[in-house]
Every structure is written in C-alpha cells, then in structure tokens.
PDB file of N, CA and C in Angstrom:
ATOM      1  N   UNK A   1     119.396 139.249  76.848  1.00  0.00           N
ATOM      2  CA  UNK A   1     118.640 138.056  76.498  1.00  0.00           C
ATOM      3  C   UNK A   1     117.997 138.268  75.130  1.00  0.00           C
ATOM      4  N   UNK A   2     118.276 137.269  74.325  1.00  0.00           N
ATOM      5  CA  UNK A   2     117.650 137.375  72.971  1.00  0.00           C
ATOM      6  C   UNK A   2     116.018 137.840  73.042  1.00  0.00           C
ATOM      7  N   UNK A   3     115.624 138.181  71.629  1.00  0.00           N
ATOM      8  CA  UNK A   3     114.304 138.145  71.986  1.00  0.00           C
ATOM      9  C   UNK A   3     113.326 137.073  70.917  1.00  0.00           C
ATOM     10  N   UNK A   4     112.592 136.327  71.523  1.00  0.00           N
ATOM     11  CA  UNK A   4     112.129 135.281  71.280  1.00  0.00           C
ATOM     12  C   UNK A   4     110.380 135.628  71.220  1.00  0.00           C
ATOM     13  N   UNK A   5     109.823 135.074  70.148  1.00  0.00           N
ATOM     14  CA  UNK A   5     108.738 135.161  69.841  1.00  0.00           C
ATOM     15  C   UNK A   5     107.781 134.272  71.194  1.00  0.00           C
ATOM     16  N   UNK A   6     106.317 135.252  71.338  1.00  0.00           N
ATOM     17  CA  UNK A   6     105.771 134.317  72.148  1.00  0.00           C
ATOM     18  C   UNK A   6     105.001 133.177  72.018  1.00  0.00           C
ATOM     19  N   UNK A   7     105.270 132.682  70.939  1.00  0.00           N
ATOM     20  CA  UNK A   7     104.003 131.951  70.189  1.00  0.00           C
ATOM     21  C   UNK A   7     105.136 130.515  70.319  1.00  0.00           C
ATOM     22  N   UNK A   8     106.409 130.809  70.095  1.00  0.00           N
ATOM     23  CA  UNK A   8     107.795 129.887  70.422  1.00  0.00           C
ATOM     24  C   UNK A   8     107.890 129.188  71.742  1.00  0.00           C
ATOM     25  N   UNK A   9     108.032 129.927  72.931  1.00  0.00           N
ATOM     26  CA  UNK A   9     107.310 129.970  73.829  1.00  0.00           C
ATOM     27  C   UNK A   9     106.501 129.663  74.599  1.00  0.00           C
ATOM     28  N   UNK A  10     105.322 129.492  74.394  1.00  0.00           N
ATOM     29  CA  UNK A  10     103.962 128.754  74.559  1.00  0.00           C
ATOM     30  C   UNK A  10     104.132 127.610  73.974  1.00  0.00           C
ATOM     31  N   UNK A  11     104.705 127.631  73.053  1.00  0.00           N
ATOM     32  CA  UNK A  11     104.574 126.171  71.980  1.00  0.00           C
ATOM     33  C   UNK A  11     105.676 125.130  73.233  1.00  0.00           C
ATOM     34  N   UNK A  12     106.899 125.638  73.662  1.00  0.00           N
ATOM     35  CA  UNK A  12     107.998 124.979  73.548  1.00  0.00           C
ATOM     36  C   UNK A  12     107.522 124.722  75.598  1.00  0.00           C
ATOM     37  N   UNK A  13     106.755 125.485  76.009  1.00  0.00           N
ATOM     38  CA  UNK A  13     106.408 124.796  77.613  1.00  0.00           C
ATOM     39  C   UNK A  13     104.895 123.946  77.603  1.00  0.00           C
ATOM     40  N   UNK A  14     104.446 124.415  76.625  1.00  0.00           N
ATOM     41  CA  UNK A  14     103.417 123.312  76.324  1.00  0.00           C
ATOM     42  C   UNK A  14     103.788 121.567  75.717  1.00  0.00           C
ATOM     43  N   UNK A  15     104.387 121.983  74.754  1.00  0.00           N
ATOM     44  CA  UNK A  15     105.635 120.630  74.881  1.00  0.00           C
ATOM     45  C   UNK A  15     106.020 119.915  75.728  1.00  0.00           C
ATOM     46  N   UNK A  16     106.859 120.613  76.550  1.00  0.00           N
ATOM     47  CA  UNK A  16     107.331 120.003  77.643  1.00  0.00           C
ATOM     48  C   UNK A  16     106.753 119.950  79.053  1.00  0.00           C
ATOM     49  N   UNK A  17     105.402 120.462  78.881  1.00  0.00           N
ATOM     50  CA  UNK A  17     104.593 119.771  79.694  1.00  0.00           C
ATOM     51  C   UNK A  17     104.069 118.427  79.650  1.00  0.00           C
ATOM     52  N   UNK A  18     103.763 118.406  78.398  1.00  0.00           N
ATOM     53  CA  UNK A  18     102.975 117.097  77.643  1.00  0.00           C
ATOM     54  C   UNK A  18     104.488 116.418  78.058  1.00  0.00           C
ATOM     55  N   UNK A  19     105.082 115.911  77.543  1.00  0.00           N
ATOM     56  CA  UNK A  19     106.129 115.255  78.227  1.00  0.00           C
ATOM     57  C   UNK A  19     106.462 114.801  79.248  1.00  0.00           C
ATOM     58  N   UNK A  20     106.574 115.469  79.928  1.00  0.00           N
ATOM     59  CA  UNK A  20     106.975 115.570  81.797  1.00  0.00           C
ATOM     60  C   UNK A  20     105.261 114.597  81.995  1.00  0.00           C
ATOM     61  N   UNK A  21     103.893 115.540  81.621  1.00  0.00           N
ATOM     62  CA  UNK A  21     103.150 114.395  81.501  1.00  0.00           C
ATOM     63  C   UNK A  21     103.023 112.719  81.562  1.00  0.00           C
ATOM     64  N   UNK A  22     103.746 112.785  79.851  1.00  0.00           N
ATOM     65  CA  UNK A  22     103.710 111.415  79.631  1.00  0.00           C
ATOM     66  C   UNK A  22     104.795 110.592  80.326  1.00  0.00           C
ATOM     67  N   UNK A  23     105.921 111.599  80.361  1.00  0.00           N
ATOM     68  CA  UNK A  23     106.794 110.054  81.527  1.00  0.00           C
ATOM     69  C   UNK A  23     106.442 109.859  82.319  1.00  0.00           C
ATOM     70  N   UNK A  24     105.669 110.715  83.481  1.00  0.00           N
ATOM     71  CA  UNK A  24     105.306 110.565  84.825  1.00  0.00           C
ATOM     72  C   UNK A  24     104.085 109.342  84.386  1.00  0.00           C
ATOM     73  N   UNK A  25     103.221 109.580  83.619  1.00  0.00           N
ATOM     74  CA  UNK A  25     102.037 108.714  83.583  1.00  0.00           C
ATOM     75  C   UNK A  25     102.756 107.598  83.210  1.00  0.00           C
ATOM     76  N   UNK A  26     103.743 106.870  82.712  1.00  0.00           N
ATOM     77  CA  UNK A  26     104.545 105.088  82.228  1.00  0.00           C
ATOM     78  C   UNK A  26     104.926 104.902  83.498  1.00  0.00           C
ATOM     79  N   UNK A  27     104.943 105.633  84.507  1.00  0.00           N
ATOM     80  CA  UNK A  27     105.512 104.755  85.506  1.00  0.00           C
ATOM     81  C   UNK A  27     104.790 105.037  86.639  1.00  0.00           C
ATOM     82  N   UNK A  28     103.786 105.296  86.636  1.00  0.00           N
ATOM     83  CA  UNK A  28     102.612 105.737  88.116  1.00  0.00           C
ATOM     84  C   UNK A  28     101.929 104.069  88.460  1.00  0.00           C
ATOM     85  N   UNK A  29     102.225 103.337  87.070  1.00  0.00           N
ATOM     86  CA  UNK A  29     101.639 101.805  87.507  1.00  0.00           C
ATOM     87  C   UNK A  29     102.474 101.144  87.627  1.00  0.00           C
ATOM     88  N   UNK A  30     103.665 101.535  87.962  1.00  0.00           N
ATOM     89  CA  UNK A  30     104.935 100.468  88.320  1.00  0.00           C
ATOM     90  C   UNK A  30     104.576  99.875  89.863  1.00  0.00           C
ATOM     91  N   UNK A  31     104.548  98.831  90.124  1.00  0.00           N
ATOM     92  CA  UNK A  31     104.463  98.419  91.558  1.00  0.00           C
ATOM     93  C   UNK A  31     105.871  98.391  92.347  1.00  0.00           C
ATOM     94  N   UNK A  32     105.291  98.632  93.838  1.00  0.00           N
ATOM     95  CA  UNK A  32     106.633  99.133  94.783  1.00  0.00           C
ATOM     96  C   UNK A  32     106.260  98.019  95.770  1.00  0.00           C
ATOM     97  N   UNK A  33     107.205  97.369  95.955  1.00  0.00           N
ATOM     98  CA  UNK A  33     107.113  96.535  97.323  1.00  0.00           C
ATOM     99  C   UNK A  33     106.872  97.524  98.478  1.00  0.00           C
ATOM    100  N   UNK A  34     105.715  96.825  99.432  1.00  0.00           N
ATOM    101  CA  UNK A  34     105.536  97.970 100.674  1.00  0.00           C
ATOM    102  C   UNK A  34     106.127  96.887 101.588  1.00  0.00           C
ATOM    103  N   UNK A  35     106.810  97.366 103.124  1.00  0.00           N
ATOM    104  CA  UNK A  35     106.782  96.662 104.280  1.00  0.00           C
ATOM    105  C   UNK A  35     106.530  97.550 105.278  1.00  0.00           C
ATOM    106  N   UNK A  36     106.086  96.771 106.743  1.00  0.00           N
ATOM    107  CA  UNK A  36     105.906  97.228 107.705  1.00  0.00           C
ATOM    108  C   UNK A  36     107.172  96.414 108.881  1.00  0.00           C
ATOM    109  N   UNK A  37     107.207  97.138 109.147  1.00  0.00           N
ATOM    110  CA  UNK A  37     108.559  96.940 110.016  1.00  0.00           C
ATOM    111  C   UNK A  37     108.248  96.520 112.277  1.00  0.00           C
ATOM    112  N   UNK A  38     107.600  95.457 112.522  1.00  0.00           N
ATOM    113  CA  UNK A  38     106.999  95.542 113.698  1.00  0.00           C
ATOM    114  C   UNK A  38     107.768  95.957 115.090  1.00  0.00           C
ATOM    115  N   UNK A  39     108.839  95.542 114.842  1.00  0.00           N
ATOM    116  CA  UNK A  39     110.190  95.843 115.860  1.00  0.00           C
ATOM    117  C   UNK A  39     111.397  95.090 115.551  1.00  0.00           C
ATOM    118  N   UNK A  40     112.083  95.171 115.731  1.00  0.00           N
ATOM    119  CA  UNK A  40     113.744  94.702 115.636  1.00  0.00           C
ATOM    120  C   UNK A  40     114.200  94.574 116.532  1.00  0.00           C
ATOM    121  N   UNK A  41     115.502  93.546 117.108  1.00  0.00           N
ATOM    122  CA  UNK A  41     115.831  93.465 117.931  1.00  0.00           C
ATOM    123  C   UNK A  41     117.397  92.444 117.327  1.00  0.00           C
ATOM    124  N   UNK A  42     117.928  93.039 118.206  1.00  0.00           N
ATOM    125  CA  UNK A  42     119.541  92.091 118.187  1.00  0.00           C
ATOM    126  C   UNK A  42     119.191  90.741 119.527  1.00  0.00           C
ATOM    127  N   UNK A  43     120.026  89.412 118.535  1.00  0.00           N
ATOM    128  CA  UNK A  43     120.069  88.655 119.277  1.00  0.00           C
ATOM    129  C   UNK A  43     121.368  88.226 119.078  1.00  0.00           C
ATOM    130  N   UNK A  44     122.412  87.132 119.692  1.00  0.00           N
ATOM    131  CA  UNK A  44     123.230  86.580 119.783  1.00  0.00           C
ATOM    132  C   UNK A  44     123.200  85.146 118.961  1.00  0.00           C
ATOM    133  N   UNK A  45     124.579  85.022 117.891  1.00  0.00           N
ATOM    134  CA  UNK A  45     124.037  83.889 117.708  1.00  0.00           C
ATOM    135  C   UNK A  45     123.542  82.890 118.639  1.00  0.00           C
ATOM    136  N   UNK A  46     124.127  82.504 119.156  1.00  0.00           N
ATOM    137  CA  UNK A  46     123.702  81.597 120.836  1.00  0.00           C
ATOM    138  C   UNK A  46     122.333  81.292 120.717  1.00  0.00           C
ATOM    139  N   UNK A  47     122.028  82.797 120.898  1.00  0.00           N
ATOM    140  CA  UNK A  47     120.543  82.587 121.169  1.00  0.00           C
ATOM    141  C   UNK A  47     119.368  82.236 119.549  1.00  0.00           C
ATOM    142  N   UNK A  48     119.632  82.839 118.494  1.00  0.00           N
ATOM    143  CA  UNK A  48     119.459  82.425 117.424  1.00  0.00           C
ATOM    144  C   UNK A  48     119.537  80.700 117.270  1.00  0.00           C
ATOM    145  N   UNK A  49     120.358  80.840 117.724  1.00  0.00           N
ATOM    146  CA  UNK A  49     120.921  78.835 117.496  1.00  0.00           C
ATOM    147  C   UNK A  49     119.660  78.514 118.057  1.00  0.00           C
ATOM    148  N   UNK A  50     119.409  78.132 119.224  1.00  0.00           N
ATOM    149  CA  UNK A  50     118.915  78.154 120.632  1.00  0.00           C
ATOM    150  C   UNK A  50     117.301  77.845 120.285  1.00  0.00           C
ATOM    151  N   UNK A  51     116.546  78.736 119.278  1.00  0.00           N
ATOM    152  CA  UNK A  51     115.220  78.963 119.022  1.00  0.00           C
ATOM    153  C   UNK A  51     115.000  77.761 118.794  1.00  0.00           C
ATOM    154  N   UNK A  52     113.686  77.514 119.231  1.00  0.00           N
ATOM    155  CA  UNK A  52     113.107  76.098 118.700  1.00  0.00           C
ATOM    156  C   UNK A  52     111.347  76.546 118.912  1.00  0.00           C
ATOM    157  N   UNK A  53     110.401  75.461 118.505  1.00  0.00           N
ATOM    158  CA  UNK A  53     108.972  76.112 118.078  1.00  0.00           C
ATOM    159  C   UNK A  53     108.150  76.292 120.155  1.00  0.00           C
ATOM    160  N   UNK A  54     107.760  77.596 119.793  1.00  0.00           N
ATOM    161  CA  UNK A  54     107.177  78.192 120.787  1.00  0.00           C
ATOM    162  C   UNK A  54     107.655  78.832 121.521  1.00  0.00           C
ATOM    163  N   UNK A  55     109.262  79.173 120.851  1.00  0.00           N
ATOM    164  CA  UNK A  55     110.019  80.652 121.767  1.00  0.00           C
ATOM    165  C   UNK A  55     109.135  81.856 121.188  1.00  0.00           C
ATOM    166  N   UNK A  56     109.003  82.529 122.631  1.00  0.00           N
ATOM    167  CA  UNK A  56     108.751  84.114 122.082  1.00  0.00           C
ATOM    168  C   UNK A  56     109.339  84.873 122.632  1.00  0.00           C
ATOM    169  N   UNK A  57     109.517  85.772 121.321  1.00  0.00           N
ATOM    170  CA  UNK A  57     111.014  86.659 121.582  1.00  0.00           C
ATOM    171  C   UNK A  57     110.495  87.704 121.980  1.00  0.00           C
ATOM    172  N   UNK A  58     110.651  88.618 122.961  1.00  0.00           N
ATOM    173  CA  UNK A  58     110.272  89.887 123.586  1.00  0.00           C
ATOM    174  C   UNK A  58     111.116  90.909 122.423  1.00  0.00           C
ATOM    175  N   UNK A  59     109.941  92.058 122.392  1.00  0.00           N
ATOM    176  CA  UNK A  59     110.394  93.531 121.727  1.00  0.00           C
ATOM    177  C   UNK A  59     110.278  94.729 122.228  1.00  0.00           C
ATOM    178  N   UNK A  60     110.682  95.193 122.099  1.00  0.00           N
ATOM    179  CA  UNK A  60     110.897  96.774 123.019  1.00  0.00           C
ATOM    180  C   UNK A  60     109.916  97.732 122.461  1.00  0.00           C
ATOM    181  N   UNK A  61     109.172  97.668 121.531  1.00  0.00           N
ATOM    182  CA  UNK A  61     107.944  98.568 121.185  1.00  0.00           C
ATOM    183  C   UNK A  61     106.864  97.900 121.347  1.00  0.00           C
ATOM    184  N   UNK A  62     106.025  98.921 121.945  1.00  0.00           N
ATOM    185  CA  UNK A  62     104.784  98.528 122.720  1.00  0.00           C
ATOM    186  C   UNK A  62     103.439  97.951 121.648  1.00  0.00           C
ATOM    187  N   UNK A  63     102.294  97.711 121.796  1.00  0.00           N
ATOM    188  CA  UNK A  63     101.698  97.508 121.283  1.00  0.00           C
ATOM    189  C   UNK A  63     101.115  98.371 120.176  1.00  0.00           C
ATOM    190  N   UNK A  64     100.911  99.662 121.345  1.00  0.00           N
ATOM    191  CA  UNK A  64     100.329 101.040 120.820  1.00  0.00           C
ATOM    192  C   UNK A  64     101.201 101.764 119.661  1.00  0.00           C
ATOM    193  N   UNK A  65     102.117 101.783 119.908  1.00  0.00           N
ATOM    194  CA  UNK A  65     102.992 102.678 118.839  1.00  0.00           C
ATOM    195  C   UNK A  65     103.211 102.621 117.501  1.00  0.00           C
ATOM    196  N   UNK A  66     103.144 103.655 116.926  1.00  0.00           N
ATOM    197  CA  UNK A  66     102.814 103.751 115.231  1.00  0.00           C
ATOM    198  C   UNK A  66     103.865 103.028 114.671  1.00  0.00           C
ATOM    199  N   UNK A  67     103.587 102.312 113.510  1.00  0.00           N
ATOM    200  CA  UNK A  67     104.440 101.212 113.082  1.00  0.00           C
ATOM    201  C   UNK A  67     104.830 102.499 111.572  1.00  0.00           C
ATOM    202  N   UNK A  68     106.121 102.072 110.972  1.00  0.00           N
ATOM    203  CA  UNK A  68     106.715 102.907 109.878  1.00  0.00           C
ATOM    204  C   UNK A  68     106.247 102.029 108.715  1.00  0.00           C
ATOM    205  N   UNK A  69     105.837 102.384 107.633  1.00  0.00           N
ATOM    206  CA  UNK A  69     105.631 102.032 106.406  1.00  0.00           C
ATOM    207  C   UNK A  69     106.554 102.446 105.053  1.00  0.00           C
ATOM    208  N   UNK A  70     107.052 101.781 104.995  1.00  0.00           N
ATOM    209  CA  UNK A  70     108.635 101.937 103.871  1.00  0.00           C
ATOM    210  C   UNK A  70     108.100 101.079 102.521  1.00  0.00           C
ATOM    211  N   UNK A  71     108.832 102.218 101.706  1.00  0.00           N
ATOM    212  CA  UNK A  71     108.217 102.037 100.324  1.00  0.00           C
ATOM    213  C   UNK A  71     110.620 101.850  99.816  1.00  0.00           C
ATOM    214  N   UNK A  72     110.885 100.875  99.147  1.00  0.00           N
ATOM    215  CA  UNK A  72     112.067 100.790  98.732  1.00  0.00           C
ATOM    216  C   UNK A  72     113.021 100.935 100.149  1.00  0.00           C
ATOM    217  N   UNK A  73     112.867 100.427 101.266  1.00  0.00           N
ATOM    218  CA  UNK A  73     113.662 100.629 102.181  1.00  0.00           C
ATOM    219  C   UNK A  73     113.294 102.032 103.111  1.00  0.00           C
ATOM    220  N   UNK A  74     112.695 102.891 102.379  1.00  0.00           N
ATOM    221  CA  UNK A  74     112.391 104.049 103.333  1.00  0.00           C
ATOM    222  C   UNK A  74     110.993 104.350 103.604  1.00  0.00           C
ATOM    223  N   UNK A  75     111.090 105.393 104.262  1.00  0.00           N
ATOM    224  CA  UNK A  75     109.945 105.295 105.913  1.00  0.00           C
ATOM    225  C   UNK A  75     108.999 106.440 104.830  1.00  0.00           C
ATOM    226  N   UNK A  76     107.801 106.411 104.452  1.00  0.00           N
ATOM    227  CA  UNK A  76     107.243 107.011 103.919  1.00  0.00           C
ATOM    228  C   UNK A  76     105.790 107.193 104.669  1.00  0.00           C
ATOM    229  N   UNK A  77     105.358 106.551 105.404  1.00  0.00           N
ATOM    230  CA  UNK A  77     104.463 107.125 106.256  1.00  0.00           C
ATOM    231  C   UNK A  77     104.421 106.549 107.599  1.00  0.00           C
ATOM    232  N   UNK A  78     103.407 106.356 108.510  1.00  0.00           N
ATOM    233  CA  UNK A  78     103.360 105.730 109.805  1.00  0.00           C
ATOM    234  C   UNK A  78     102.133 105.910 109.871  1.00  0.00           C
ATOM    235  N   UNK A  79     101.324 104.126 110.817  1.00  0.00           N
ATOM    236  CA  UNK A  79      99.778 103.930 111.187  1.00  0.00           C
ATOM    237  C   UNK A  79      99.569 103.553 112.298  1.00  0.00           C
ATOM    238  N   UNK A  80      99.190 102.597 112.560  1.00  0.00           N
ATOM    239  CA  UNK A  80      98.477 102.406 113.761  1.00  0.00           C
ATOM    240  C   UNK A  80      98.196 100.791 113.057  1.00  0.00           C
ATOM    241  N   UNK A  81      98.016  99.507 113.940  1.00  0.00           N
ATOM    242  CA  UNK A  81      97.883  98.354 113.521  1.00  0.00           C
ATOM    243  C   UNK A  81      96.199  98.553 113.583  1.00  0.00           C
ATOM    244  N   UNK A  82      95.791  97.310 112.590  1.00  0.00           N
ATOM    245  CA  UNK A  82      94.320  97.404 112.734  1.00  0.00           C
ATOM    246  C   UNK A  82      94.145  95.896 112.294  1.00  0.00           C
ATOM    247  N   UNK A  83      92.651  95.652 112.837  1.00  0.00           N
ATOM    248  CA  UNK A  83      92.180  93.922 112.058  1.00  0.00           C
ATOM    249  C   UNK A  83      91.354  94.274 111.040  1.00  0.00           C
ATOM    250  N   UNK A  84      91.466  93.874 110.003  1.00  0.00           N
ATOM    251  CA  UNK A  84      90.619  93.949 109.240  1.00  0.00           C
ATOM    252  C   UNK A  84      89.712  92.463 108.509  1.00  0.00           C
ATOM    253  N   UNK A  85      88.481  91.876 108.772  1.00  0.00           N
ATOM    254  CA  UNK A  85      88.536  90.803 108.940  1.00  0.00           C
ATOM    255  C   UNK A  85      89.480  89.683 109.743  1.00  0.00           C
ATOM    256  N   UNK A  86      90.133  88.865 109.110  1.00  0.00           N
ATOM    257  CA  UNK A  86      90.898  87.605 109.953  1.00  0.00           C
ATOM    258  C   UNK A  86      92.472  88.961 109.789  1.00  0.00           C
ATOM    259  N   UNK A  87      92.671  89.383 108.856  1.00  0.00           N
ATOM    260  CA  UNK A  87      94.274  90.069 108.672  1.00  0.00           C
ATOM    261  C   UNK A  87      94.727  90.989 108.870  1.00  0.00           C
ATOM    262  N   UNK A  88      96.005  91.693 109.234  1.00  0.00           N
ATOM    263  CA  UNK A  88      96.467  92.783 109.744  1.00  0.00           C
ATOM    264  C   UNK A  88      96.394  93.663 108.992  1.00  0.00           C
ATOM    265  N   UNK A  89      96.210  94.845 109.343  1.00  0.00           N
ATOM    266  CA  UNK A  89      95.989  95.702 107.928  1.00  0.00           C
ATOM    267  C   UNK A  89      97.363  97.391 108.984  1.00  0.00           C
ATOM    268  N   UNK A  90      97.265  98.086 108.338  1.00  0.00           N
ATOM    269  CA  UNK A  90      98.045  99.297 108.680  1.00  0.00           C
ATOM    270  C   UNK A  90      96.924 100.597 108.365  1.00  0.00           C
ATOM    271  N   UNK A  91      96.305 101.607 109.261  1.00  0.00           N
ATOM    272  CA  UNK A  91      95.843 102.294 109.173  1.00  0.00           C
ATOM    273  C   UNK A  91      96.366 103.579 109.278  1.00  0.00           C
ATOM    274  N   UNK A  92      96.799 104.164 107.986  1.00  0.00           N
ATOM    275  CA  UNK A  92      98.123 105.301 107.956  1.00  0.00           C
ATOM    276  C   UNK A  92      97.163 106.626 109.064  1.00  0.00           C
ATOM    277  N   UNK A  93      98.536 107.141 109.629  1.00  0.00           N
ATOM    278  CA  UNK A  93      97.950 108.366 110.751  1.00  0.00           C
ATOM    279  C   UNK A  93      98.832 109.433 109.897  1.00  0.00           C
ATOM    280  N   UNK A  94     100.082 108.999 108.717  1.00  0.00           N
ATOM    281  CA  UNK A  94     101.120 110.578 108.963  1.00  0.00           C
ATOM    282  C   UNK A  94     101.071 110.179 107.529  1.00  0.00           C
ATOM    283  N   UNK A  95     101.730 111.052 106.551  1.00  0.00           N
ATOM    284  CA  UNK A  95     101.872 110.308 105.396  1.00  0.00           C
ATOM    285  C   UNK A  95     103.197 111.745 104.890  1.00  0.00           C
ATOM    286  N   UNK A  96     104.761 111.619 104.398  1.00  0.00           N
ATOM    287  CA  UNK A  96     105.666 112.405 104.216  1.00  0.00           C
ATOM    288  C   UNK A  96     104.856 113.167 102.832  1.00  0.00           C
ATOM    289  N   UNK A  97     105.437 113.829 102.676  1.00  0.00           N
ATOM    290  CA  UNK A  97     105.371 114.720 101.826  1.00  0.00           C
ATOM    291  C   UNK A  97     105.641 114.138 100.363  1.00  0.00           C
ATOM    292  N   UNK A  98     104.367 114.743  99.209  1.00  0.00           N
ATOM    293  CA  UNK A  98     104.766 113.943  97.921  1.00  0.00           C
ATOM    294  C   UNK A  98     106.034 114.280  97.416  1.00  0.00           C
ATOM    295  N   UNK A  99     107.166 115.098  97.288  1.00  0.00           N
ATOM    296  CA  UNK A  99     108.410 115.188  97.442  1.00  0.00           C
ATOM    297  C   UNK A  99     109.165 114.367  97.533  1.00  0.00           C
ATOM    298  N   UNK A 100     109.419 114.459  99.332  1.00  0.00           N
ATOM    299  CA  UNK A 100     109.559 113.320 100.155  1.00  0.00           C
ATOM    300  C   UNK A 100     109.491 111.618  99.851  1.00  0.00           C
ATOM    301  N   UNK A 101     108.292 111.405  99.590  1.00  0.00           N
ATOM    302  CA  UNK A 101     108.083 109.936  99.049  1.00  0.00           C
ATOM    303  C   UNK A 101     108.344 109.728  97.471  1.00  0.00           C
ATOM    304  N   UNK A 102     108.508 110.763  96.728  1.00  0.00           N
ATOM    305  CA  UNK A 102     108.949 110.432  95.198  1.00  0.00           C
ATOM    306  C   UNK A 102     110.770 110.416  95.671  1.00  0.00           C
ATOM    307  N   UNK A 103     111.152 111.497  96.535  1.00  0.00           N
ATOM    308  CA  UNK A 103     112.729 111.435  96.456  1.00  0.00           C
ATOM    309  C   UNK A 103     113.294 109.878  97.135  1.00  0.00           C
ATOM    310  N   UNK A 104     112.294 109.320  98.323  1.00  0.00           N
ATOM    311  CA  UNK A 104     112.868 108.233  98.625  1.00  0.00           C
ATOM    312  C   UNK A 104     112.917 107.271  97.279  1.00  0.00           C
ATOM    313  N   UNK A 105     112.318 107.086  97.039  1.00  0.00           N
ATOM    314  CA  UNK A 105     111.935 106.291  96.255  1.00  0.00           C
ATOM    315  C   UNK A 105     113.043 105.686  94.988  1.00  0.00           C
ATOM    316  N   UNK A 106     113.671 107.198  94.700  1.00  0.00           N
ATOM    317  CA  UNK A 106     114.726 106.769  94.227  1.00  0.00           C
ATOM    318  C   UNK A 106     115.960 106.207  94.964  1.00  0.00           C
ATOM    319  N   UNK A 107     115.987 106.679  96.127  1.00  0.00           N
ATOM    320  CA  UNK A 107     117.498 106.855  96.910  1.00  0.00           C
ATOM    321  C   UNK A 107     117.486 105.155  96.918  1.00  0.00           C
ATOM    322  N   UNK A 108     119.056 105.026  96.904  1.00  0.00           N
ATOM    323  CA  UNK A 108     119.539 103.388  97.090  1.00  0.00           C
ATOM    324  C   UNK A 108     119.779 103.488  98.890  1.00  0.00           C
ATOM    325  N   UNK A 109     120.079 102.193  98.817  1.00  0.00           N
ATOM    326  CA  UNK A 109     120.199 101.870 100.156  1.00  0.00           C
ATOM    327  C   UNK A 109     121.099 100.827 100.464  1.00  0.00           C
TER     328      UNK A 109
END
C-alpha cells in the first residue's frame, strides 16, 4: 500500500463527511406519505356489486391488535389505535430499525 501523507487523509474523510452530511440533510425534509392499514379482506365481485349504504363488512382482526404503519408501501413500525380529541391517531409500540426504515424506503414495490 502506497504511503500517503496524514494530513491527505484527514483532509480527504473530513470531506467526505461534510458531504455524506450535506446530502443526507436535502432530503431529511422530503415528505413520505404514511398509511395505516386497518384490515383487509377479499370479497367477491358479487358481493362488491351488492354493497349499498349501511353494509358492514366484517374483518378478521380484532380490535386490540397492533395496526402496521408503512412508510412507501412498507411496514416500518406498529401501534396501538388511540382517540385523540374527535380523530384517530396511531400510538407507535415497535419502531424497525433506522437501517431498516431508510432501506425500505427505497425498495419499489
């Protein structure tokens, strides 16, 4: 391995810190669509057709159970439903790993 001054060095990861810096900081205020996902369920067209005002459609997850919070299509944490005033709010219990939620983030879907 060559030998390289340390002053080269210092200069050239200090650099590219400041960098790595500044791109990360242009896009920390980008906004991400969030959703909460309450349950899913398959229906038939039939029954799709069928709906008219004051069907309620039964779901297979209970009241209690932690709802997933997806940032770009993926599951980046999980809460618990809550009221907050008149509106629903999500009170996170798990939250993935900052890793984790930067790698979803890119992935397509």
């Amino acid at each position: 391995m060559p030998d390289v001054p340390k002053e080269v060095n210092k200069k050239d990861v200090h650099n590219d810190t400041d960098l790595k810096n500044r791109d990360l900081s242009r896009i920390l205020d980008i906004e991400i669509p969030l959703s909460v996902v309450l349950s899913e369920k398959k229906m038939s067209l039939k029954e799709i057709i069928d709906l008219s005002t004051g069907f309620i459609i039964e779901f297979d997850k209970t009241i209690n159970e932690p709802l997933d919070l997806y940032a770009n299509n993926q599951i980046i944490a999980n809460g618990i439903t809550v009221k907050v005033g008149e509106k629903f709010a999500l009170q996170v219990r798990q939250v993935g790993s900052l890793q984790q939620t930067i790698k979803s983030l890119g992935e397509k879907k």
